[in-house]
Protein backbone atom coordinates (compact mmCIF):
# COMPACT_ATOMS: atom_id res chain seq x y z
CA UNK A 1 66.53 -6.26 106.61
CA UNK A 2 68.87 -3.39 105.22
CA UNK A 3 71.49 -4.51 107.20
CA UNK A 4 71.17 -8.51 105.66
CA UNK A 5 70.73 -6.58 101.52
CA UNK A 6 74.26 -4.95 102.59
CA UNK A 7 75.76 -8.09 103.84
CA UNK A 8 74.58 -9.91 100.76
CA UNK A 9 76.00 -7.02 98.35
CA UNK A 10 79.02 -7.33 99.99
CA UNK A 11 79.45 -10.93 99.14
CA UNK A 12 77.89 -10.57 96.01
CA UNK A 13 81.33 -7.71 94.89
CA UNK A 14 83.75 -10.05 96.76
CA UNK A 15 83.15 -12.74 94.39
CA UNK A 16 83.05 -10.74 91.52
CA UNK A 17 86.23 -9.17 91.96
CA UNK A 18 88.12 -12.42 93.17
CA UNK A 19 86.15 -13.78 89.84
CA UNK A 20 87.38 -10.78 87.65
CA UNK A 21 91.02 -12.01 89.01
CA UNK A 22 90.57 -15.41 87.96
CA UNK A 23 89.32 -14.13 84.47
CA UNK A 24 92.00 -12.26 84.39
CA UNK A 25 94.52 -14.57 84.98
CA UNK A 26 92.61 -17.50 82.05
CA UNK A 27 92.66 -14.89 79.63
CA UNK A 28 96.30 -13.48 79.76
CA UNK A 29 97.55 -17.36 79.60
CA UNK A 30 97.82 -18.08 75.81
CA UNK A 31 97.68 -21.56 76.91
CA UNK A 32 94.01 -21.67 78.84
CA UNK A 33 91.82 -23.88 76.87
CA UNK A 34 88.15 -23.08 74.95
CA UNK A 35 86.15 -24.59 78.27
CA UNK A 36 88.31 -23.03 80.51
CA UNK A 37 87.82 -19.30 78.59
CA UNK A 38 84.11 -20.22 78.51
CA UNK A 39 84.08 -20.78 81.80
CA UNK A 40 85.99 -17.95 83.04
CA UNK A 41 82.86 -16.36 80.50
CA UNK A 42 80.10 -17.55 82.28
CA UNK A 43 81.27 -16.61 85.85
CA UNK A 44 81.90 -13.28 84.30
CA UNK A 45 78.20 -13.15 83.27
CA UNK A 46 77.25 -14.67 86.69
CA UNK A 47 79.07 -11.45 88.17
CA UNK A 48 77.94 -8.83 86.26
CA UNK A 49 74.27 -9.87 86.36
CA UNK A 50 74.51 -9.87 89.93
CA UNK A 51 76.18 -6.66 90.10
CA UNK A 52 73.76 -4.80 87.91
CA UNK A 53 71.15 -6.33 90.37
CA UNK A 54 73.03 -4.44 93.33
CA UNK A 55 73.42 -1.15 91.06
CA UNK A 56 69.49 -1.82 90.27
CA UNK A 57 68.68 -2.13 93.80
CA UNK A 58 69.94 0.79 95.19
CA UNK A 59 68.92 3.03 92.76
CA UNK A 60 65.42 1.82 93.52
CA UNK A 61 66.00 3.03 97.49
CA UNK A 62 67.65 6.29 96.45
CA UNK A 63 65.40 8.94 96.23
CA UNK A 64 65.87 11.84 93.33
CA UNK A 65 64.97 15.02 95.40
CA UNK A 66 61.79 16.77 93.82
CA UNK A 67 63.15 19.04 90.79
CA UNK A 68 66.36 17.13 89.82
CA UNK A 69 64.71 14.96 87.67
CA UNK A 70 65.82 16.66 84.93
CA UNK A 71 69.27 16.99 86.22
CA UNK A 72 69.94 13.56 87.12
CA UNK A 73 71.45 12.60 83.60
CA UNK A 74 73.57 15.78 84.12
CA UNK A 75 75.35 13.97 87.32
CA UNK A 76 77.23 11.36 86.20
CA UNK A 77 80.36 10.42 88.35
CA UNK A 78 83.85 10.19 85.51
CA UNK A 79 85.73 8.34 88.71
CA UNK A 80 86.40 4.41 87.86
CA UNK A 81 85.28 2.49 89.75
CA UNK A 82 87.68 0.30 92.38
CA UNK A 83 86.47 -3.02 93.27
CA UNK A 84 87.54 -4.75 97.11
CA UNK A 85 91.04 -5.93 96.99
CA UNK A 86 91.53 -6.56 92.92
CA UNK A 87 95.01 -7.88 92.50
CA UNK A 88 96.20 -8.20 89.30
């Protein structure tokens, strides 16, 4: 079961970054149209909810050893993150 939520997050980043590229693309073309920056929106949205499930997900099976409750605020990783093969 693990091994078929990994597979699934997997797909789940691949399409948002080849998504993000898409965007990307729509919005630096003065020319895209209203629907087609709407569009490029709602995939965005599509994405992100989806990725925020994945982020959601695994913080529910990592488990916060017993005392760093208190210090898990404290450890916040400042490194960006790089999504699979974003070309821009």
């Amino acid at each position: 079961m693990s091994r078929l939520a990994d597979d699934f997050e997997a797909a789940q980043l691949a399409m948002g970054a080849e998504t993000l590229t898409e965007a990307s693309e729509v919005l630096d073309n003065p020319m895209s149209t209203h629907a087609e920056v709407r569009y490029a929106l709602l995939r965005l949205t599509e994405c992100l909810a989806g990725a925020l499930l994945i982020a959601e997900s695994r913080g529910l099976r990592l488990s916060v050893p017993e005392g760093d409750e208190d210090n898990e605020a404290d450890e916040v990783d400042d490194s960006p993150a790089q999504p699979a093969e974003v070309s821009a």
